[in-house]
C-alpha atoms as a PDB file:
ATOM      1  CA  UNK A   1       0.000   0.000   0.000  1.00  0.00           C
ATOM      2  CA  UNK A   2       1.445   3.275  -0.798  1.00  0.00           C
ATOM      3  CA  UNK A   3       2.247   5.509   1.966  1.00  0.00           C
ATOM      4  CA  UNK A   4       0.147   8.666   0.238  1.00  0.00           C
ATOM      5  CA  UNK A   5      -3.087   6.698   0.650  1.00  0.00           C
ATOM      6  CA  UNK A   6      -2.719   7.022   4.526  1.00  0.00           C
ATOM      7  CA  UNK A   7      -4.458  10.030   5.207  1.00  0.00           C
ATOM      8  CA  UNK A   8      -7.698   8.303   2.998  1.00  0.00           C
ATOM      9  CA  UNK A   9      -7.531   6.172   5.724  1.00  0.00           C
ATOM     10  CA  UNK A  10      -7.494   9.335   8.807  1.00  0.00           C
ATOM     11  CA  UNK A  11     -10.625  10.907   6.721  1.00  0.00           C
ATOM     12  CA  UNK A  12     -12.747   7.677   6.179  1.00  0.00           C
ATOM     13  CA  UNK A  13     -15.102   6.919   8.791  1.00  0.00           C
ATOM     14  CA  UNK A  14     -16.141   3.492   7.992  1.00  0.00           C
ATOM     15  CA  UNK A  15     -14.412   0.247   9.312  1.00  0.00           C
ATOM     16  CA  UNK A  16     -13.689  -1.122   6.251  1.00  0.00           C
ATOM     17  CA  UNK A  17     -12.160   1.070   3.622  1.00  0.00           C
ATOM     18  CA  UNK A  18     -12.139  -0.035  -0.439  1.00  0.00           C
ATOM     19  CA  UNK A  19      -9.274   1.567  -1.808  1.00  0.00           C
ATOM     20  CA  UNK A  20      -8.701   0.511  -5.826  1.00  0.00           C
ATOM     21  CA  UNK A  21     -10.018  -3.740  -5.775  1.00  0.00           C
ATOM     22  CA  UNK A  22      -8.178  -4.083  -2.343  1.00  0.00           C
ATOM     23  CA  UNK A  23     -10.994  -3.775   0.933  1.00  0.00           C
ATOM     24  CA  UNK A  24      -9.206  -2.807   4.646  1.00  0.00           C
ATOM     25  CA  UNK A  25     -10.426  -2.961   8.115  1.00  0.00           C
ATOM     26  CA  UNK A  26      -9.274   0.222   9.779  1.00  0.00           C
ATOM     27  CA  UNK A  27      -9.450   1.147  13.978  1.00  0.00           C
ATOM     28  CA  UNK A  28      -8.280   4.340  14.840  1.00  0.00           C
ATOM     29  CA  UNK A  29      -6.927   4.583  18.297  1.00  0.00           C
ATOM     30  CA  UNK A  30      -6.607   8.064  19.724  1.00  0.00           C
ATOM     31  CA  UNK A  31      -3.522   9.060  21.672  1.00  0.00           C
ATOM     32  CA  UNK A  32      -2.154  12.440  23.804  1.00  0.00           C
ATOM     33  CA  UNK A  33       0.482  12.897  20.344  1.00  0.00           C
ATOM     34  CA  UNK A  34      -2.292  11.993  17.808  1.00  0.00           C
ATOM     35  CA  UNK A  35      -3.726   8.945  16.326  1.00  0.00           C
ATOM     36  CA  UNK A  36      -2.971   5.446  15.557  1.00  0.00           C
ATOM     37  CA  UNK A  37      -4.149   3.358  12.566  1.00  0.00           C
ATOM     38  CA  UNK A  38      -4.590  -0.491  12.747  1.00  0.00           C
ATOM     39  CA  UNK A  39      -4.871  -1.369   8.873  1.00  0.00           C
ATOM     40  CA  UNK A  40      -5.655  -4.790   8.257  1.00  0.00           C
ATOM     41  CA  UNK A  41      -6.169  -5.823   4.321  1.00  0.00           C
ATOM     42  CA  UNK A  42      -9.426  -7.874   4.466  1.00  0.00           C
ATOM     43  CA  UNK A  43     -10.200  -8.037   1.084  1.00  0.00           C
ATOM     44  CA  UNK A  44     -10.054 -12.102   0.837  1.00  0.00           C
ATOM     45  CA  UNK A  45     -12.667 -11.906   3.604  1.00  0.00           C
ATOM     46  CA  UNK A  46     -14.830  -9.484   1.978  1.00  0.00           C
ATOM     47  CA  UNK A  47     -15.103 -11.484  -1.323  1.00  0.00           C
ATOM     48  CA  UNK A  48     -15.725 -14.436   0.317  1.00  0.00           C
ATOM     49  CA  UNK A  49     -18.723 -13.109   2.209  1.00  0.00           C
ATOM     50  CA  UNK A  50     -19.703 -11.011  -0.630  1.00  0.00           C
ATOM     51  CA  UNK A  51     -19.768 -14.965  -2.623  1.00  0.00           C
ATOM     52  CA  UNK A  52     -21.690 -16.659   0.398  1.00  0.00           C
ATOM     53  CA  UNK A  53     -24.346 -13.599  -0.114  1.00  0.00           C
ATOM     54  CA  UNK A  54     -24.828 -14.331  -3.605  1.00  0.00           C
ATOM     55  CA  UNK A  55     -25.045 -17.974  -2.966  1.00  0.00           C
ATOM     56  CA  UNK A  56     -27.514 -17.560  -0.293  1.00  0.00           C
ATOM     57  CA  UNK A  57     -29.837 -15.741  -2.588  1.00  0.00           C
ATOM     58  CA  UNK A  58     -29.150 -17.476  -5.359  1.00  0.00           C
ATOM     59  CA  UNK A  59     -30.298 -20.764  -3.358  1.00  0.00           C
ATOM     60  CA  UNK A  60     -32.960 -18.984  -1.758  1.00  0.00           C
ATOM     61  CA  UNK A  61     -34.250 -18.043  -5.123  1.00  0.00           C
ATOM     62  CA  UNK A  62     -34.093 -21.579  -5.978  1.00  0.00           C
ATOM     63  CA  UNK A  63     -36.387 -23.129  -2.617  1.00  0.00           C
ATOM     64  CA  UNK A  64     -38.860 -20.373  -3.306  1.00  0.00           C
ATOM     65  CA  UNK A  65     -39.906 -21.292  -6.608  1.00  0.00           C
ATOM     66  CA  UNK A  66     -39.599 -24.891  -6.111  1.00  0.00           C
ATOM     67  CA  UNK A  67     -42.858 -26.955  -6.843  1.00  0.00           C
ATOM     68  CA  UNK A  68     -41.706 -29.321  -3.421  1.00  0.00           C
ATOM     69  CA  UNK A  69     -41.766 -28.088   0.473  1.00  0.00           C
ATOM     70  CA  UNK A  70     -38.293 -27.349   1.472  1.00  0.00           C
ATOM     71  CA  UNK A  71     -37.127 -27.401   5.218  1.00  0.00           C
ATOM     72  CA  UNK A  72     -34.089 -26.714   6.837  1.00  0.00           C
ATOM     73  CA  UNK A  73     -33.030 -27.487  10.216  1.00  0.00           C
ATOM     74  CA  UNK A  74     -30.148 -26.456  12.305  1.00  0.00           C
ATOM     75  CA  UNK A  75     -29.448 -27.594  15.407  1.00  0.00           C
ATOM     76  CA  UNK A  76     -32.609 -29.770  15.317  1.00  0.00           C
ATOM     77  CA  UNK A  77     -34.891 -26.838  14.441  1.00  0.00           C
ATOM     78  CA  UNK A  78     -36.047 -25.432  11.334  1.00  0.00           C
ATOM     79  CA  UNK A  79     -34.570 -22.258  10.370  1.00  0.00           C
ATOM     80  CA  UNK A  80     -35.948 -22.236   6.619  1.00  0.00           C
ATOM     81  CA  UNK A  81     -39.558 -23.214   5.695  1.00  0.00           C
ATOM     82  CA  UNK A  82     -39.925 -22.548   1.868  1.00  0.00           C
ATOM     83  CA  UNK A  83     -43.160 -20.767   0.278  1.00  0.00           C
ATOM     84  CA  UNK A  84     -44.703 -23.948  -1.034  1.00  0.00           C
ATOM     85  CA  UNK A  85     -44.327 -26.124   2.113  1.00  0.00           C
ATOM     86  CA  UNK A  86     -45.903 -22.893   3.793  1.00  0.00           C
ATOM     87  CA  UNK A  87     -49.114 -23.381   1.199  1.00  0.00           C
ATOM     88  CA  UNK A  88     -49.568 -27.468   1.699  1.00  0.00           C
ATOM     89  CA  UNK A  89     -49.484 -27.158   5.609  1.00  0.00           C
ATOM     90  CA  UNK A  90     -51.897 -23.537   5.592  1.00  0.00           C
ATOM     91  CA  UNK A  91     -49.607 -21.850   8.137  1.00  0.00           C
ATOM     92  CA  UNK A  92     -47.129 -18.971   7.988  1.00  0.00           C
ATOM     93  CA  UNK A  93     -43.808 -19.820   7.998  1.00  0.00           C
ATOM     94  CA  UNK A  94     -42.884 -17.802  11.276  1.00  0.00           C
ATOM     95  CA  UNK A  95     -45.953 -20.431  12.988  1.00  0.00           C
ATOM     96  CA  UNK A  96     -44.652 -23.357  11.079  1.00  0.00           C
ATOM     97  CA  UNK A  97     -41.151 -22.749  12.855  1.00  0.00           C
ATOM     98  CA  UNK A  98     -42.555 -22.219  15.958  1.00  0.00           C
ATOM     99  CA  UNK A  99     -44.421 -25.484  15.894  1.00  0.00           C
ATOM    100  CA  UNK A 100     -42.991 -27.329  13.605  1.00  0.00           C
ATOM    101  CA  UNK A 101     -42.980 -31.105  15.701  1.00  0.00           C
ATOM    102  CA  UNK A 102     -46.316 -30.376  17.537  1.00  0.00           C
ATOM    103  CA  UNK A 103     -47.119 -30.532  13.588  1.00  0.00           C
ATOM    104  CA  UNK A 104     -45.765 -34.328  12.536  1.00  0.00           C
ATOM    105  CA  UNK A 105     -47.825 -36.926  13.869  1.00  0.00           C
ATOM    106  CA  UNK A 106     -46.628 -38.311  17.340  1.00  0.00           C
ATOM    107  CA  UNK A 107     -46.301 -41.826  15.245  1.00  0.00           C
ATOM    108  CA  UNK A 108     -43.847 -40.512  12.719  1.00  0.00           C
ATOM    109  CA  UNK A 109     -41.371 -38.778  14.834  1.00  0.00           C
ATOM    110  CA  UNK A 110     -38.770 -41.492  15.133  1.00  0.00           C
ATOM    111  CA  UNK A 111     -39.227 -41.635  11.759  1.00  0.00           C
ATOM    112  CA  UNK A 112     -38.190 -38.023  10.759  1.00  0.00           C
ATOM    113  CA  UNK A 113     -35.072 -38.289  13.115  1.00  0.00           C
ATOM    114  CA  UNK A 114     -34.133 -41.407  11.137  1.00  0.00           C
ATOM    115  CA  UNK A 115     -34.548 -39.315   7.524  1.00  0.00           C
ATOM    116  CA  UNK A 116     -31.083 -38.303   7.191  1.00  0.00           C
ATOM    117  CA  UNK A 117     -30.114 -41.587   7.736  1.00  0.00           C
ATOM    118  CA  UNK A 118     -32.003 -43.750   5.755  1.00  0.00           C
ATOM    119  CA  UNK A 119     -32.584 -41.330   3.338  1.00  0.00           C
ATOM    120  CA  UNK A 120     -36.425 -41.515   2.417  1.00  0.00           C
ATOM    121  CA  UNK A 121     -39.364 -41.658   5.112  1.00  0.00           C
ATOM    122  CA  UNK A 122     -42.994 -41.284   4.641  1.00  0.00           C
ATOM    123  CA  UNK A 123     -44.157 -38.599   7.572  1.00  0.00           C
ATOM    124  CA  UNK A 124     -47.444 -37.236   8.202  1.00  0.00           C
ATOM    125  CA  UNK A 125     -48.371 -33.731   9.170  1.00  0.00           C
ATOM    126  CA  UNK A 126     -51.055 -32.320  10.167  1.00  0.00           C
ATOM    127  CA  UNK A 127     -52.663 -29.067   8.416  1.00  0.00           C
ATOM    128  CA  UNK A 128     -54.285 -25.687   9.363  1.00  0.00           C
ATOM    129  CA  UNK A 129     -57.238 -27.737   9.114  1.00  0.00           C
ATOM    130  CA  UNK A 130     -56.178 -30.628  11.282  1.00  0.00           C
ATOM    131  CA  UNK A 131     -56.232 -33.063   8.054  1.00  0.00           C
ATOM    132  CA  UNK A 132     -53.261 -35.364   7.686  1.00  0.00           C
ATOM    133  CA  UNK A 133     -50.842 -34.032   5.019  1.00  0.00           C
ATOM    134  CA  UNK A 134     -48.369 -37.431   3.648  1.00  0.00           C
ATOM    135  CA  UNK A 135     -45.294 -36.115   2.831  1.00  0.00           C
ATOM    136  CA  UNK A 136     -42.275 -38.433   0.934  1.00  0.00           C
ATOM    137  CA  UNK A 137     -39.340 -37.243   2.770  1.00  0.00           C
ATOM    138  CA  UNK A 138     -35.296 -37.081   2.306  1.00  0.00           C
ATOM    139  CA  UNK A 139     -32.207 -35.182   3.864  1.00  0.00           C
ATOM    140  CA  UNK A 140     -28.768 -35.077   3.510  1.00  0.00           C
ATOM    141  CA  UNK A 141     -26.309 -32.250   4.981  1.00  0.00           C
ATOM    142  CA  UNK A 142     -25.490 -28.486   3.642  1.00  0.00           C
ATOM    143  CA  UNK A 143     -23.359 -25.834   4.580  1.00  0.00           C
ATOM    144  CA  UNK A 144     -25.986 -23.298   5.690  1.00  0.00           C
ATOM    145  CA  UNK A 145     -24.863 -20.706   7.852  1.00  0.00           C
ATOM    146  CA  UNK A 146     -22.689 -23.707   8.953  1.00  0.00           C
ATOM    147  CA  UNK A 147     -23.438 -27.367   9.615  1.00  0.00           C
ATOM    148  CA  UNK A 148     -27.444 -27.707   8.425  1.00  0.00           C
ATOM    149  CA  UNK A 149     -29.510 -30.227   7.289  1.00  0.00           C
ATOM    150  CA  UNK A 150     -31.756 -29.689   4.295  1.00  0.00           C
ATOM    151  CA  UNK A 151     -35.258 -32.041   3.789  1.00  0.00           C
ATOM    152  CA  UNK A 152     -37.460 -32.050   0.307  1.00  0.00           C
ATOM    153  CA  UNK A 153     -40.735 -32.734   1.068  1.00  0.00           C
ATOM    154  CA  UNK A 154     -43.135 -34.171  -1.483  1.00  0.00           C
ATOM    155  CA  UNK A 155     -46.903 -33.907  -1.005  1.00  0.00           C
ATOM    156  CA  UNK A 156     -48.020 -37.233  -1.775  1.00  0.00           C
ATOM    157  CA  UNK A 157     -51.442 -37.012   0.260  1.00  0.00           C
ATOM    158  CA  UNK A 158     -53.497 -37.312  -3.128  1.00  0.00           C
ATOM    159  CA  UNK A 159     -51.862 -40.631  -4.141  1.00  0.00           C
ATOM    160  CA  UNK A 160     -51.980 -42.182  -0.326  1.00  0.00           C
ATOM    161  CA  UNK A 161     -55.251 -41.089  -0.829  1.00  0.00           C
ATOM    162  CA  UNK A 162     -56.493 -43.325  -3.690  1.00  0.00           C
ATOM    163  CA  UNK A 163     -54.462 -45.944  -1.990  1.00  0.00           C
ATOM    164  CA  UNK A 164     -56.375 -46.047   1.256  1.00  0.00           C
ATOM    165  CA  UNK A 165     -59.516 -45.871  -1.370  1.00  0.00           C
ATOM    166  CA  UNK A 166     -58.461 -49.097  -3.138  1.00  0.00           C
ATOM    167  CA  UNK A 167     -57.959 -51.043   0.323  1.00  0.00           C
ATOM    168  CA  UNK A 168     -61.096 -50.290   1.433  1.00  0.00           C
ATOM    169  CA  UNK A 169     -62.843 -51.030  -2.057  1.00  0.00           C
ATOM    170  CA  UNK A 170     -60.482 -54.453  -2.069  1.00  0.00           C
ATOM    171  CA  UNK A 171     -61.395 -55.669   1.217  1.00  0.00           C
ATOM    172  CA  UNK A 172     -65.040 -54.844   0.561  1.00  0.00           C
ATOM    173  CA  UNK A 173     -64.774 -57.028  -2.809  1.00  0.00           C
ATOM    174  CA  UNK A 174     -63.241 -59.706  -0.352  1.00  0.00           C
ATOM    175  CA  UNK A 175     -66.153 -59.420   1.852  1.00  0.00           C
ATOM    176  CA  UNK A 176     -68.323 -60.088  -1.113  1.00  0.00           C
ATOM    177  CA  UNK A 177     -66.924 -62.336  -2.434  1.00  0.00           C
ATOM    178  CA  UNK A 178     -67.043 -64.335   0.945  1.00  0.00           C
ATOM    179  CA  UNK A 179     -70.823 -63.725   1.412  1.00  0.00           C
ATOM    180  CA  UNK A 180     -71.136 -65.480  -1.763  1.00  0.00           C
ATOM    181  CA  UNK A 181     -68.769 -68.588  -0.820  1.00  0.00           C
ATOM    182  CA  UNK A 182     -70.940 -69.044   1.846  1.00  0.00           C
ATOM    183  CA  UNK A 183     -74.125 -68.415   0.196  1.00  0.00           C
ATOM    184  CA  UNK A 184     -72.929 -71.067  -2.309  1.00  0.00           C
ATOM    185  CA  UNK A 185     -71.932 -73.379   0.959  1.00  0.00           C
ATOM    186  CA  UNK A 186     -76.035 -72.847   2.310  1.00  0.00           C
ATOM    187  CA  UNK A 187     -77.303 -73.382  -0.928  1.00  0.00           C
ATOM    188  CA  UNK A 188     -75.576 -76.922  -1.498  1.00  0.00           C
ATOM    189  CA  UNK A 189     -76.025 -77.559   1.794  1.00  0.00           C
ATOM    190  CA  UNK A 190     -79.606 -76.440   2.635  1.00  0.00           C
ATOM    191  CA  UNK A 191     -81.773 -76.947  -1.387  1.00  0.00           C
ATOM    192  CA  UNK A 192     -79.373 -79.464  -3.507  1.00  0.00           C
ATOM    193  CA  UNK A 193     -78.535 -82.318  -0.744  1.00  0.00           C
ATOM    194  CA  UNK A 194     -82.203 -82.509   0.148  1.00  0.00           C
ATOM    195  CA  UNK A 195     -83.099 -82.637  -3.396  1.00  0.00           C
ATOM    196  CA  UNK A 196     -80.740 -85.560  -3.878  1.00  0.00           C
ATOM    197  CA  UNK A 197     -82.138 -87.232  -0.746  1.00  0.00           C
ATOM    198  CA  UNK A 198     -85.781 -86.960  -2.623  1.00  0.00           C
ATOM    199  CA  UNK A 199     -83.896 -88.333  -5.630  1.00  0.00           C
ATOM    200  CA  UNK A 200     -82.424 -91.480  -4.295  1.00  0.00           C
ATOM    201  CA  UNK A 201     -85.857 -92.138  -2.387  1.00  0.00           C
ATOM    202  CA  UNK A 202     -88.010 -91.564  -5.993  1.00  0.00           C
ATOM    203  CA  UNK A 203     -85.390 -93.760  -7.964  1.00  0.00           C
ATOM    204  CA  UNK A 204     -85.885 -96.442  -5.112  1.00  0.00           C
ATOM    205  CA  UNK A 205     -90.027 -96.118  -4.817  1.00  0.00           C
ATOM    206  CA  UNK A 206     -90.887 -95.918  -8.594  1.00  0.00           C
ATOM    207  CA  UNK A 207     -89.794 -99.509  -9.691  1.00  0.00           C
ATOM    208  CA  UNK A 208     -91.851-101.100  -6.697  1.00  0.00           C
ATOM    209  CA  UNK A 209     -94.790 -98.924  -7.057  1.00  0.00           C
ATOM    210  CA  UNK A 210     -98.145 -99.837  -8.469  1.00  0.00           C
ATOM    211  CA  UNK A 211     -98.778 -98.441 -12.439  1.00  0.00           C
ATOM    212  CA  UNK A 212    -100.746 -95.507 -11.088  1.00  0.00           C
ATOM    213  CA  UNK A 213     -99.096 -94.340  -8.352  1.00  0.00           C
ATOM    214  CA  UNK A 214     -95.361 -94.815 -10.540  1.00  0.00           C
ATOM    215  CA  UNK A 215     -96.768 -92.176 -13.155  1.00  0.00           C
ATOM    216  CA  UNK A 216     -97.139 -89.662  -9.618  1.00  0.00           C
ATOM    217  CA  UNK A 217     -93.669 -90.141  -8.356  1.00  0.00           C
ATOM    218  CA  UNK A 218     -91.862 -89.825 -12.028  1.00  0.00           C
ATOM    219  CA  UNK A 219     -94.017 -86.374 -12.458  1.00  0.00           C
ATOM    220  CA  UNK A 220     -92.663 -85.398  -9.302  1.00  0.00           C
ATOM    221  CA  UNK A 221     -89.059 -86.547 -10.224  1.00  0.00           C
ATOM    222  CA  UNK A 222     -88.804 -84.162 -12.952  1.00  0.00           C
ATOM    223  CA  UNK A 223     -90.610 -81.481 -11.256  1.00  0.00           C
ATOM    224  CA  UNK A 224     -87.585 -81.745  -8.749  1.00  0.00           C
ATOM    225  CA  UNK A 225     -84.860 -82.547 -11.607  1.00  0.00           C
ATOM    226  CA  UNK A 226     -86.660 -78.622 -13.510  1.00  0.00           C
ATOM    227  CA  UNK A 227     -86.395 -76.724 -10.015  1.00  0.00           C
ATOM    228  CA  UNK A 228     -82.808 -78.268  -9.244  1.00  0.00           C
ATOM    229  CA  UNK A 229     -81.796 -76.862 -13.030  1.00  0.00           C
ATOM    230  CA  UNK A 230     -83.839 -73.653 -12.325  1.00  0.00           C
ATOM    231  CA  UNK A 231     -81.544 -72.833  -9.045  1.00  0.00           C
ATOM    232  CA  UNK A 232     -78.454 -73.925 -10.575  1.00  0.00           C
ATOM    233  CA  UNK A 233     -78.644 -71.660 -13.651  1.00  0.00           C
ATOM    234  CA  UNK A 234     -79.244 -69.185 -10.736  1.00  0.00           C
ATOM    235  CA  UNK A 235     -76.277 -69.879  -8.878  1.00  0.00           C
ATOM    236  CA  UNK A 236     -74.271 -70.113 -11.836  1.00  0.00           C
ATOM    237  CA  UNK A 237     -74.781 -68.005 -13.999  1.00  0.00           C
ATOM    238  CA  UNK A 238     -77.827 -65.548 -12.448  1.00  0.00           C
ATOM    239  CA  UNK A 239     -80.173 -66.358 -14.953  1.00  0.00           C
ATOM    240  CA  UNK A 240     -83.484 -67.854 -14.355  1.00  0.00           C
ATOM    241  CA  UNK A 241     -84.311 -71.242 -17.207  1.00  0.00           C
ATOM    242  CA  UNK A 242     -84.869 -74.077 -17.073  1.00  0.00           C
END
């Protein structure tokens, strides 16, 4: 530094001084004879934190217009709640860090701890409205501010959704399905054997009976042979013929 930049230095009255490309931290100490100047070239420091600024907002940019919530946590709280995690859950983000666990259902909490290590979790929230929010979940560490930890969190409430749906619509087919088995099981069991009991006594009567009365009992043979056909086609097929 030349020495006829000095008295820049006496005049400025800002700590850090920008002289050419070159920044410098200056403390004036006064004294009895006059004044003493601590200069201290800084500039290193001042381009590095100008670079961690832009970076900063540059990433900040980035979370905000993201289509997926973005958290970050330091020290086990959350220091950063992006704009669309803010819209899923209903809250501001100032409440959201405030309350953030009282938010996560008390069933998924070891789970969310165990995120950064296993990478994905599925973790419910609730909302502003008290409805449970499914969120696919993974971490991994960032230098924010220091040692951070940064989560994505994808709002898949819509597709657990239609899952729960198709359970319920499954197990109800499976109840169904069971009535019928059973229905089936009564129906064999309560019309057909009985029918096939009347059977084997006809096909043992009608040889040994009298002209007249033989003529009855085959008549009422294939009555029961026409209503055993009528209630299989039934079963079957759920047609009513003969």
């Amino acid at each position: 530094m030349d020495e006829k930049e000095i008295p820049k230095f006496v005049k400025n009255e800002d700590k850090i001084c920008k002289l050419g490309k070159r920044y410098y931290s200056v403390k004036k100490i006064n004294e009895k004879n006059g004044k003493i100047l601590l200069v201290e070239d800084v500039t290193e420091k001042i381009i590095a934190e100008n670079a961690l600024k832009n970076s900063e907002k540059t990433f900040r940019t980035i979370c905000e217009n993201s289509l997926i919530g973005i958290i970050i946590l330091k020290n086990k709280k959350p220091v950063y709640i992006n704009k669309r995690f803010s819209e899923i859950i209903g809250y501001e983000r100032k409440k959201i860090e405030k309350n953030f666990f009282e938010l996560i259902h008390e069933d998924d909490i070891k789970k969310f701890w165990k995120i950064i290590e296993d990478g994905v979790s599925v973790i419910r929230f609730f909302d502003k409205n008290n409805r449970i929010r499914w969120f696919e979940m993974c971490g991994c560490e960032i230098e924010y501010r220091g040692n951070a930890h940064l989560l994505n969190a994808i709002d898949i409430t819509k597709k657990k959704e239609m899952e729960m749906k198709l359970r319920e619509s499954n197990e109800k087919m499976r109840k169904t399905l069971e009535k019928e088995k059973r229905f089936l099981e009564e129906i064999s069991h309560y019309f057909f054997n009985p029918l096939c009991i009347a059977k084997g006594y006809l096909d043992l009567s009608i040889p040994c009976a009298e002209e007249s009365l033989r003529r009855k009992l085959e008549i009422t043979k294939e009555a029961i042979i026409r209503v055993e056909n009528v209630v299989k086609h039934i079963v079957m097929e759920g047609k009513i013929y003969e």
